[in-house]
PDB file of N, CA and C in Angstrom:
ATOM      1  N   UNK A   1      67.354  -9.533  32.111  1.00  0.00           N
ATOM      2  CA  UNK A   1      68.742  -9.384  32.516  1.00  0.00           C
ATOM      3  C   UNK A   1      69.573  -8.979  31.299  1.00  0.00           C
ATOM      4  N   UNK A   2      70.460  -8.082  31.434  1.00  0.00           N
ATOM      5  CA  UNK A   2      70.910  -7.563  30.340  1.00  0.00           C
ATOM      6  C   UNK A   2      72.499  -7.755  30.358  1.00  0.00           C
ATOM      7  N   UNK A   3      73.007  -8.692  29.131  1.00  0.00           N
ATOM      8  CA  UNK A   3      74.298  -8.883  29.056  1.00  0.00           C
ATOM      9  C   UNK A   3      75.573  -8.049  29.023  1.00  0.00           C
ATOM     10  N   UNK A   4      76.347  -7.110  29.397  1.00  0.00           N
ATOM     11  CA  UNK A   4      76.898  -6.041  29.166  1.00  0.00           C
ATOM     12  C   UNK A   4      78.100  -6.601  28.291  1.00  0.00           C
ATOM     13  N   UNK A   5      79.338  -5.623  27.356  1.00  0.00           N
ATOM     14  CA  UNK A   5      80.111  -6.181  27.070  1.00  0.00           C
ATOM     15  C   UNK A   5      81.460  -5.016  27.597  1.00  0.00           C
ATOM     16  N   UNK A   6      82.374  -5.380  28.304  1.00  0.00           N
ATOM     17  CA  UNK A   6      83.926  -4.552  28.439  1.00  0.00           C
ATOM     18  C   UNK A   6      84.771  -4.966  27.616  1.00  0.00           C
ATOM     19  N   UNK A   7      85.796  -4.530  27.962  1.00  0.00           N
ATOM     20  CA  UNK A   7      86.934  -4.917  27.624  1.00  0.00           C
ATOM     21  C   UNK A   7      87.247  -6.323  27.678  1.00  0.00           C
ATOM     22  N   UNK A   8      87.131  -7.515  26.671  1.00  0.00           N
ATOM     23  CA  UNK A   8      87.545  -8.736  26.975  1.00  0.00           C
ATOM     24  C   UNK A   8      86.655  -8.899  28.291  1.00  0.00           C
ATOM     25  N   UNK A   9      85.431  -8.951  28.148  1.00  0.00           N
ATOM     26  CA  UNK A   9      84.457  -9.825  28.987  1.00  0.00           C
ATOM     27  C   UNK A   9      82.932  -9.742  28.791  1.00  0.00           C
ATOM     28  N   UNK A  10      82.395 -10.102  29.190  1.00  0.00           N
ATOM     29  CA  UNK A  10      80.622 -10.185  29.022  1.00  0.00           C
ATOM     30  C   UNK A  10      80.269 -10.054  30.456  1.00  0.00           C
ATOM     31  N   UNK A  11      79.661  -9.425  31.044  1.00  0.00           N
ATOM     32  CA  UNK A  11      79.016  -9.346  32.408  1.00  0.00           C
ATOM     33  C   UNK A  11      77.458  -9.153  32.815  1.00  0.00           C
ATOM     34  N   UNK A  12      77.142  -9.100  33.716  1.00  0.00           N
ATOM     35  CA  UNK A  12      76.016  -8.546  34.343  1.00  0.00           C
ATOM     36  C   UNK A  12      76.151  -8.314  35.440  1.00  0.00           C
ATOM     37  N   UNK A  13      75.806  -6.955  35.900  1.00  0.00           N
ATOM     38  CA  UNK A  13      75.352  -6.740  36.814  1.00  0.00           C
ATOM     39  C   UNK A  13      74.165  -5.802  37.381  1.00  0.00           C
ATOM     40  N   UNK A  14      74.451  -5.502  38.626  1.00  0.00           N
ATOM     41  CA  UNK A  14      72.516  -5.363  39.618  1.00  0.00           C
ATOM     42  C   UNK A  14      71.922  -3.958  39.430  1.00  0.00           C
ATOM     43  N   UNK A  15      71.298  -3.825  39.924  1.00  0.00           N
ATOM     44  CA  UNK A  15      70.380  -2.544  39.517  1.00  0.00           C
ATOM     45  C   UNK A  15      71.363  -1.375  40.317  1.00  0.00           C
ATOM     46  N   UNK A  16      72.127  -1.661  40.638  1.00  0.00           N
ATOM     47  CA  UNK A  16      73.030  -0.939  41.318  1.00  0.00           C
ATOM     48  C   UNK A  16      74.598  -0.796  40.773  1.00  0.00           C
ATOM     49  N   UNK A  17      74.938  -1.545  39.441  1.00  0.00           N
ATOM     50  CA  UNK A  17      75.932  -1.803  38.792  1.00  0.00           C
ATOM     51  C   UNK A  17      77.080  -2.604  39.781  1.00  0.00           C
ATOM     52  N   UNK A  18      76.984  -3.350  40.373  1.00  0.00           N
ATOM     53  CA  UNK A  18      77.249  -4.225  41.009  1.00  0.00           C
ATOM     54  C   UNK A  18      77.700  -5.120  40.359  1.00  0.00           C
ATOM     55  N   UNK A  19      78.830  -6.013  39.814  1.00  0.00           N
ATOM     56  CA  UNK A  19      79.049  -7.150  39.459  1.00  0.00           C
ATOM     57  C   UNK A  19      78.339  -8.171  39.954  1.00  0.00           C
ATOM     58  N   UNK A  20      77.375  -8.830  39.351  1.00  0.00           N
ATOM     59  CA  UNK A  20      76.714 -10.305  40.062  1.00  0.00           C
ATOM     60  C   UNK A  20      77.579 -11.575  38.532  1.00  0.00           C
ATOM     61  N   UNK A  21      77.857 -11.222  37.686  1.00  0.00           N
ATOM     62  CA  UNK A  21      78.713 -12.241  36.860  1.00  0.00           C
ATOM     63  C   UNK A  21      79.004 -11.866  35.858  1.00  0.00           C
ATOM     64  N   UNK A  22      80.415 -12.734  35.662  1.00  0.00           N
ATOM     65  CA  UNK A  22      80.811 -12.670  33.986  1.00  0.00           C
ATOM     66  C   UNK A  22      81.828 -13.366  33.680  1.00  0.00           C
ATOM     67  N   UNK A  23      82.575 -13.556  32.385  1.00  0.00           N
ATOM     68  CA  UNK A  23      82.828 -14.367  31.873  1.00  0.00           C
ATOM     69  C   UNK A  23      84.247 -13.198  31.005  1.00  0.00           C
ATOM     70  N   UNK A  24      85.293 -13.881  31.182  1.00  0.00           N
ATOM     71  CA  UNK A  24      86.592 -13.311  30.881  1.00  0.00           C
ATOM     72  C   UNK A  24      87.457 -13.865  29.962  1.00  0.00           C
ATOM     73  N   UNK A  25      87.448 -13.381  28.481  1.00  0.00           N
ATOM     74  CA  UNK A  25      88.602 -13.941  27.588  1.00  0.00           C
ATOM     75  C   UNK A  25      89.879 -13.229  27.130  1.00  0.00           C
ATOM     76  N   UNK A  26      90.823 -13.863  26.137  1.00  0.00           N
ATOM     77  CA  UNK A  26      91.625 -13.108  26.022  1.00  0.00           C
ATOM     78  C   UNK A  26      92.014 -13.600  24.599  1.00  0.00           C
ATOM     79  N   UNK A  27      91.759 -12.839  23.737  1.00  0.00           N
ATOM     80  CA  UNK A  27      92.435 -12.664  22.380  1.00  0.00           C
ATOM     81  C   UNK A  27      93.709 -13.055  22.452  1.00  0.00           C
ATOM     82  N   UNK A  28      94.270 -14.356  21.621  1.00  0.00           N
ATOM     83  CA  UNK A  28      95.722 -14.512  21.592  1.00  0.00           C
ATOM     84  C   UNK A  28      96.304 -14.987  19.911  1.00  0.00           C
ATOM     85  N   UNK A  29      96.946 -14.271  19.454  1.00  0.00           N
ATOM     86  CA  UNK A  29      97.362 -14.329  18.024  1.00  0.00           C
ATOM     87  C   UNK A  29      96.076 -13.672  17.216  1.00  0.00           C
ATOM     88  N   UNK A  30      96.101 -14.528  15.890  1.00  0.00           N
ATOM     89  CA  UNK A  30      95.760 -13.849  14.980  1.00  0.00           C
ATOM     90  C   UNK A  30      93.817 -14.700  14.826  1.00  0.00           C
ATOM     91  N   UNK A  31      93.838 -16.334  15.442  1.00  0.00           N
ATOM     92  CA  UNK A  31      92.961 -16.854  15.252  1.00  0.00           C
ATOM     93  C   UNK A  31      92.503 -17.618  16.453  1.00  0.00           C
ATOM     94  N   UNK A  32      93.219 -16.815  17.573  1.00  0.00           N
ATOM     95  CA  UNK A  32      92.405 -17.970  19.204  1.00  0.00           C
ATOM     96  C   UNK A  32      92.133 -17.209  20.020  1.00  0.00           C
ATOM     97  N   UNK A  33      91.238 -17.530  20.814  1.00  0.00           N
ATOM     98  CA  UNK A  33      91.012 -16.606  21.964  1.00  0.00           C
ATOM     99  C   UNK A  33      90.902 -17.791  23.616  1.00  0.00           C
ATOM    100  N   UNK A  34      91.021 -17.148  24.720  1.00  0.00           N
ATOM    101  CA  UNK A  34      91.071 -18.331  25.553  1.00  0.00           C
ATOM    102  C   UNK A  34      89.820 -17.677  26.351  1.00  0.00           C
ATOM    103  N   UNK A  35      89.289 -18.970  26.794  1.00  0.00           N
ATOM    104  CA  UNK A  35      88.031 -18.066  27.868  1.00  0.00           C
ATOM    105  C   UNK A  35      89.005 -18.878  29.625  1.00  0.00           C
ATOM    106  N   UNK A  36      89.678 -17.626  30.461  1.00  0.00           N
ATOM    107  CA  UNK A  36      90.019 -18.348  31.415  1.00  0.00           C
ATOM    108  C   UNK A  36      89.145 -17.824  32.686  1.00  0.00           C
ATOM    109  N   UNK A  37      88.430 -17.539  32.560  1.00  0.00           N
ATOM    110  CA  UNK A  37      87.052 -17.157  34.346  1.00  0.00           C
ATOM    111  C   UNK A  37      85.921 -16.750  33.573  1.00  0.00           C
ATOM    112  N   UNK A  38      84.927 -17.601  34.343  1.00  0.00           N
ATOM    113  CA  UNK A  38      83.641 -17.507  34.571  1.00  0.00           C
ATOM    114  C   UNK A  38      83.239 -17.678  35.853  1.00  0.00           C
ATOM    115  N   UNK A  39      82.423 -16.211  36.311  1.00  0.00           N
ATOM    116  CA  UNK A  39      81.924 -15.877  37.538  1.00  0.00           C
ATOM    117  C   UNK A  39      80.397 -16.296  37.775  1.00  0.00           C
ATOM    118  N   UNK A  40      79.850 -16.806  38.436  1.00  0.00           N
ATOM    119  CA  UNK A  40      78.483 -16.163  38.842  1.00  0.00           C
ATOM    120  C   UNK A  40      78.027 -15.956  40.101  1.00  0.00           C
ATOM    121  N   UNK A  41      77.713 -15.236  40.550  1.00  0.00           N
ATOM    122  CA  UNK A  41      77.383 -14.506  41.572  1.00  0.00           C
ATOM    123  C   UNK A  41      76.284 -16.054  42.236  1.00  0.00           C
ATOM    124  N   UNK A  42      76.412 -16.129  43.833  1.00  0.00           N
ATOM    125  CA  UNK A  42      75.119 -17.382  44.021  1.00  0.00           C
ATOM    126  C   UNK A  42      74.148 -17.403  44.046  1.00  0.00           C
ATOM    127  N   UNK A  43      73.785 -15.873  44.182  1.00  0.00           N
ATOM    128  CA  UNK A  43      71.991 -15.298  44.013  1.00  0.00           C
ATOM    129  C   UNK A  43      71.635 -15.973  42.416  1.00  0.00           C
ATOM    130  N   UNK A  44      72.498 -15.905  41.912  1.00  0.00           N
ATOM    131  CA  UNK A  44      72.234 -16.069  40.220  1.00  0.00           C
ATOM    132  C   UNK A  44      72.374 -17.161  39.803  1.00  0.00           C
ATOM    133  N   UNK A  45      72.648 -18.627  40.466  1.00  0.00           N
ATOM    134  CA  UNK A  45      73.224 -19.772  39.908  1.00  0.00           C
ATOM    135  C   UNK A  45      72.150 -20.833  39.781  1.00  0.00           C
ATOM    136  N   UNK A  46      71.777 -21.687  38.834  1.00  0.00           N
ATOM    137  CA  UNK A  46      70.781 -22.001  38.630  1.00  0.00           C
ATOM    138  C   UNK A  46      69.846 -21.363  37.163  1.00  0.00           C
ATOM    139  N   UNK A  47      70.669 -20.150  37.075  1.00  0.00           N
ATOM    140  CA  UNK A  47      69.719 -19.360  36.019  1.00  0.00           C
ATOM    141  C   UNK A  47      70.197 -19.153  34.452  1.00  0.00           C
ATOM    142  N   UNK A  48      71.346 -20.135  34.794  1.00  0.00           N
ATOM    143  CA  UNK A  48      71.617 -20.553  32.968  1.00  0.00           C
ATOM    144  C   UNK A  48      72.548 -19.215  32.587  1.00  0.00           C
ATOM    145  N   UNK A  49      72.828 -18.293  33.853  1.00  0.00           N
ATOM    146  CA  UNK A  49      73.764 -16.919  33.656  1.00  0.00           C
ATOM    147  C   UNK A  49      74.951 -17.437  32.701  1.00  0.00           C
ATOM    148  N   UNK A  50      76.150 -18.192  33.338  1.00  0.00           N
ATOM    149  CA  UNK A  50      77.154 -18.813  33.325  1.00  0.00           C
ATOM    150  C   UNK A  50      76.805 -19.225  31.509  1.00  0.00           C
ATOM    151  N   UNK A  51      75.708 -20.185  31.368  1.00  0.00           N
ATOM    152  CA  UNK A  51      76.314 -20.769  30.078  1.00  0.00           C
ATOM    153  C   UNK A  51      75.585 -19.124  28.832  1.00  0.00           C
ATOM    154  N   UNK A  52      74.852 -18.139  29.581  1.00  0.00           N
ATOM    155  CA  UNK A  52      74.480 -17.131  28.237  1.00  0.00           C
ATOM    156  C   UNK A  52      75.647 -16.633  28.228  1.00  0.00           C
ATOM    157  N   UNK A  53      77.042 -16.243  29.131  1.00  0.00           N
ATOM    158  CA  UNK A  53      77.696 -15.526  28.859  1.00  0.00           C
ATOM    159  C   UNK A  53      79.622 -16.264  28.115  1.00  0.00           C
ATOM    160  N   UNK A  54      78.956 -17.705  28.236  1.00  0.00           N
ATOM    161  CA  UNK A  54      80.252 -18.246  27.619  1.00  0.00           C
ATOM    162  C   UNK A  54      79.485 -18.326  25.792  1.00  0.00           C
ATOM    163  N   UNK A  55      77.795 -18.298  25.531  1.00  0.00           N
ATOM    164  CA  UNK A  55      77.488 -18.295  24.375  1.00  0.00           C
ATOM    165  C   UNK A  55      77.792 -17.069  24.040  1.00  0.00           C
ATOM    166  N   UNK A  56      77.854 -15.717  24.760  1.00  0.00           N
ATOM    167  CA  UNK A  56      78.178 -14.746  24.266  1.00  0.00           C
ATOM    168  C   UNK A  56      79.740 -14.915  23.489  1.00  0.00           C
ATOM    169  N   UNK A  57      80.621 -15.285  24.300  1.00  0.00           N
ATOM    170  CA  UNK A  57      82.069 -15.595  23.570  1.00  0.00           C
ATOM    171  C   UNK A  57      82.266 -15.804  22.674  1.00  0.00           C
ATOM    172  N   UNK A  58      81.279 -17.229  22.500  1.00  0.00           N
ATOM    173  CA  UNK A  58      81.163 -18.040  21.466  1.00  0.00           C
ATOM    174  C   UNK A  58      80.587 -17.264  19.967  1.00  0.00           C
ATOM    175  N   UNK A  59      79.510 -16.324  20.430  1.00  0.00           N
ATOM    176  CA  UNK A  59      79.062 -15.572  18.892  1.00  0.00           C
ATOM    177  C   UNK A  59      79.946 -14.911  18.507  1.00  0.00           C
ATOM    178  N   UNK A  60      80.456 -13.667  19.800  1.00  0.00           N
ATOM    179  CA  UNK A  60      81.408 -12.632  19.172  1.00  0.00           C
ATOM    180  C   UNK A  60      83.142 -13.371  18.587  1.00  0.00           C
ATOM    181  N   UNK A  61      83.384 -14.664  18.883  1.00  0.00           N
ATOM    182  CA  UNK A  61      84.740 -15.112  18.274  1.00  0.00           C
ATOM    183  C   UNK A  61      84.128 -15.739  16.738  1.00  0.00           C
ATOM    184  N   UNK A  62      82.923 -16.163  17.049  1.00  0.00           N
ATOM    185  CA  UNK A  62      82.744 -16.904  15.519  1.00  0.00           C
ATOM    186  C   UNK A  62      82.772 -15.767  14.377  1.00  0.00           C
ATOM    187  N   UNK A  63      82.129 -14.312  14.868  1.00  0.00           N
ATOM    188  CA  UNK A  63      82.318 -13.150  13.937  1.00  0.00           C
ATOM    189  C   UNK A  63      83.685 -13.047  13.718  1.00  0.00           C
ATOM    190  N   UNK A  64      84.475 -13.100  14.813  1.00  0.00           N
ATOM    191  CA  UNK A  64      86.254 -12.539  14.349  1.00  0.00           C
ATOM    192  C   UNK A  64      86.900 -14.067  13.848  1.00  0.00           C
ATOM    193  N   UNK A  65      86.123 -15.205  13.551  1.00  0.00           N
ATOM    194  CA  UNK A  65      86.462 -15.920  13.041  1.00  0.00           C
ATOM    195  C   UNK A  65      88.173 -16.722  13.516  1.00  0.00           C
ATOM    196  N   UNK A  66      87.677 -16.852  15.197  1.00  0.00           N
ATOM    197  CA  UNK A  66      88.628 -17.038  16.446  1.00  0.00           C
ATOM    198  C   UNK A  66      88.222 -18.454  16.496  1.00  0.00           C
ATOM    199  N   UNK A  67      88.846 -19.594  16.972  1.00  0.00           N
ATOM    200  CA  UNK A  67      89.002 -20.522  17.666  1.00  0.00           C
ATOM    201  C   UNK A  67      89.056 -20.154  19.173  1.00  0.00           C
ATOM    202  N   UNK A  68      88.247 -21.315  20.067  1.00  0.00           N
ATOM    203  CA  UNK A  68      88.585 -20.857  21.546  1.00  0.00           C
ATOM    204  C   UNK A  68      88.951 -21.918  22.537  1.00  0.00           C
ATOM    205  N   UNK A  69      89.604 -21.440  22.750  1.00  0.00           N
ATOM    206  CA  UNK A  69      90.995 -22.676  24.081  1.00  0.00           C
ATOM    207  C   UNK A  69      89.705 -22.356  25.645  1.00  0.00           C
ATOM    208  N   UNK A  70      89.142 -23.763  26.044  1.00  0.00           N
ATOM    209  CA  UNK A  70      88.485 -22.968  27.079  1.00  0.00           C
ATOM    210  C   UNK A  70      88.989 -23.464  28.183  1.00  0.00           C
ATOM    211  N   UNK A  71      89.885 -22.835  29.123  1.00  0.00           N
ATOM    212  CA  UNK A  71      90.796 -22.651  29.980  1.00  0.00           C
ATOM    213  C   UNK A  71      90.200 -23.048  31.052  1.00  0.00           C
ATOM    214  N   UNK A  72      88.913 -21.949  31.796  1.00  0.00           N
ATOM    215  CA  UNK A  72      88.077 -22.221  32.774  1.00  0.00           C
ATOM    216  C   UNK A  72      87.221 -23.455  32.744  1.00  0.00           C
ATOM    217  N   UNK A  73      87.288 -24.003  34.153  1.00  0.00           N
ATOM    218  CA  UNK A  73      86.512 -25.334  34.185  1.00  0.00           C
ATOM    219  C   UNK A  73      85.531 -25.145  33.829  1.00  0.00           C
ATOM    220  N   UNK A  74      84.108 -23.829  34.231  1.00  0.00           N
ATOM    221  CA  UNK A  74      83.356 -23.844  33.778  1.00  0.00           C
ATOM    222  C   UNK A  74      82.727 -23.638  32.324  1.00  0.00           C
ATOM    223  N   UNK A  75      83.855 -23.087  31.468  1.00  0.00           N
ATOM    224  CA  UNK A  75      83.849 -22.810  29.950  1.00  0.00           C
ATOM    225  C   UNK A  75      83.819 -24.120  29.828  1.00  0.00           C
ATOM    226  N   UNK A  76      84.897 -24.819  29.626  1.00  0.00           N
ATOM    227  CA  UNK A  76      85.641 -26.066  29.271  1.00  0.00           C
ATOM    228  C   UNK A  76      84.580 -27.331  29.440  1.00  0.00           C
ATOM    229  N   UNK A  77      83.488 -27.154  30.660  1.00  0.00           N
ATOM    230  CA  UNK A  77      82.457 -28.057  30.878  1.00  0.00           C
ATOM    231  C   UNK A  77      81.055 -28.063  29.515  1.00  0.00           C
ATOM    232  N   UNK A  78      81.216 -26.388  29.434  1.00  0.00           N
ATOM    233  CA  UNK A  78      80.208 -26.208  28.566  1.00  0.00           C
ATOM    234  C   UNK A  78      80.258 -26.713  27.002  1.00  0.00           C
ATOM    235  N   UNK A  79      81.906 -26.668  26.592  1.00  0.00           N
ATOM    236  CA  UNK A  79      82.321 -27.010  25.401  1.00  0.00           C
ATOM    237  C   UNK A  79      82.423 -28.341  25.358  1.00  0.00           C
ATOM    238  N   UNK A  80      82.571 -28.904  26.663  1.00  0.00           N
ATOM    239  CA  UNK A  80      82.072 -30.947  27.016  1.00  0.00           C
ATOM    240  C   UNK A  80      81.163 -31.481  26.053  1.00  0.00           C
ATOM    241  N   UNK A  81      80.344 -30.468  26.903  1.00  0.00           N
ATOM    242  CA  UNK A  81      78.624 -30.487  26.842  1.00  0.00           C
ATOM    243  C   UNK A  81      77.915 -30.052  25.589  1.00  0.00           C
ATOM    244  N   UNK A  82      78.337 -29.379  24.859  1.00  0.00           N
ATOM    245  CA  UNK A  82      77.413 -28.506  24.279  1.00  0.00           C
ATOM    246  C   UNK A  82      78.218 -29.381  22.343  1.00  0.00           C
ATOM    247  N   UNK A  83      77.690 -29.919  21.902  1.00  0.00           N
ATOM    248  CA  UNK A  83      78.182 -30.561  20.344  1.00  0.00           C
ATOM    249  C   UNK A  83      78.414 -29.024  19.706  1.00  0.00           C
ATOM    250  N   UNK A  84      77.424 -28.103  19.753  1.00  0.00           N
ATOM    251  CA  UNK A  84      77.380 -27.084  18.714  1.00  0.00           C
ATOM    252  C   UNK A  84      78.634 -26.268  19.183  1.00  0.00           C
ATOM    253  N   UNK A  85      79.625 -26.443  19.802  1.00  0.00           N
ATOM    254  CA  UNK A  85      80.480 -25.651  20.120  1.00  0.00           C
ATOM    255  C   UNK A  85      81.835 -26.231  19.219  1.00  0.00           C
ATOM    256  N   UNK A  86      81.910 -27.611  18.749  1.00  0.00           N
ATOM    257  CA  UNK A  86      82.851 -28.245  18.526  1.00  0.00           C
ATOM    258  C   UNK A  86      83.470 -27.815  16.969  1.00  0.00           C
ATOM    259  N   UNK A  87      82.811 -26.970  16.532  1.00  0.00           N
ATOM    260  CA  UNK A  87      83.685 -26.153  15.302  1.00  0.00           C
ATOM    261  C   UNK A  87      84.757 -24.746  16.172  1.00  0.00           C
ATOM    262  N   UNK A  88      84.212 -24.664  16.703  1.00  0.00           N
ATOM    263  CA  UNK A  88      84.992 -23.336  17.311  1.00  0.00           C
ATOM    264  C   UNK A  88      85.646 -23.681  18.548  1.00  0.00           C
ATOM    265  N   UNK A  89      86.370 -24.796  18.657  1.00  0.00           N
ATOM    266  CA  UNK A  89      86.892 -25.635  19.575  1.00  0.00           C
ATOM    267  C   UNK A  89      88.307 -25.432  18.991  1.00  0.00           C
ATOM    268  N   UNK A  90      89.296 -25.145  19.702  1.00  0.00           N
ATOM    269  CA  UNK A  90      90.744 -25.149  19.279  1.00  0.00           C
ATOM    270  C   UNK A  90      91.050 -26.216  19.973  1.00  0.00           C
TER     271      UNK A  90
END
């Protein structure tokens, strides 16, 4: 499965370019970014989609050296959950 990246998001989708999920942030100031939607499609849930594409966030803000506000319940669960997230926690 191959992670795509747009404009302010990380996605995947089907062999048909189909949106089946992704994960939506937004650059705000000079050092935060907010993650507010994470999608996953239900064919796809179960498959750990959801948390590769909030780790995607997570690499590309630690390069721009961003803090991240995680807005979406499902971001916000992962940053609960996950200790290694708690430096890049605004």
């Amino acid at each position: 499965m191959d992670i795509l990246e747009g404009n302010n998001r990380f996605y995947v989708n089907d062999a048909d370019g189909n949106l089946l999920a992704e994960v939506v942030f937004v650059p705000t100031g000079e050092h935060l970014a907010i993650i507010e939607h994470t999608d996953v499609d239900p064919a796809l849930k179960g498959q750990g989609v959801g948390k590769k594409l909030v780790a995607k966030v997570v690499e590309k803000m630690r390069q721009q050296n961003r803090k991240i506000i995680p807005l979406c319940p499902f971001a916000k669960h992962e940053f609960d959950t996950t200790p290694e997230y708690a430096d890049i926690r605004a």
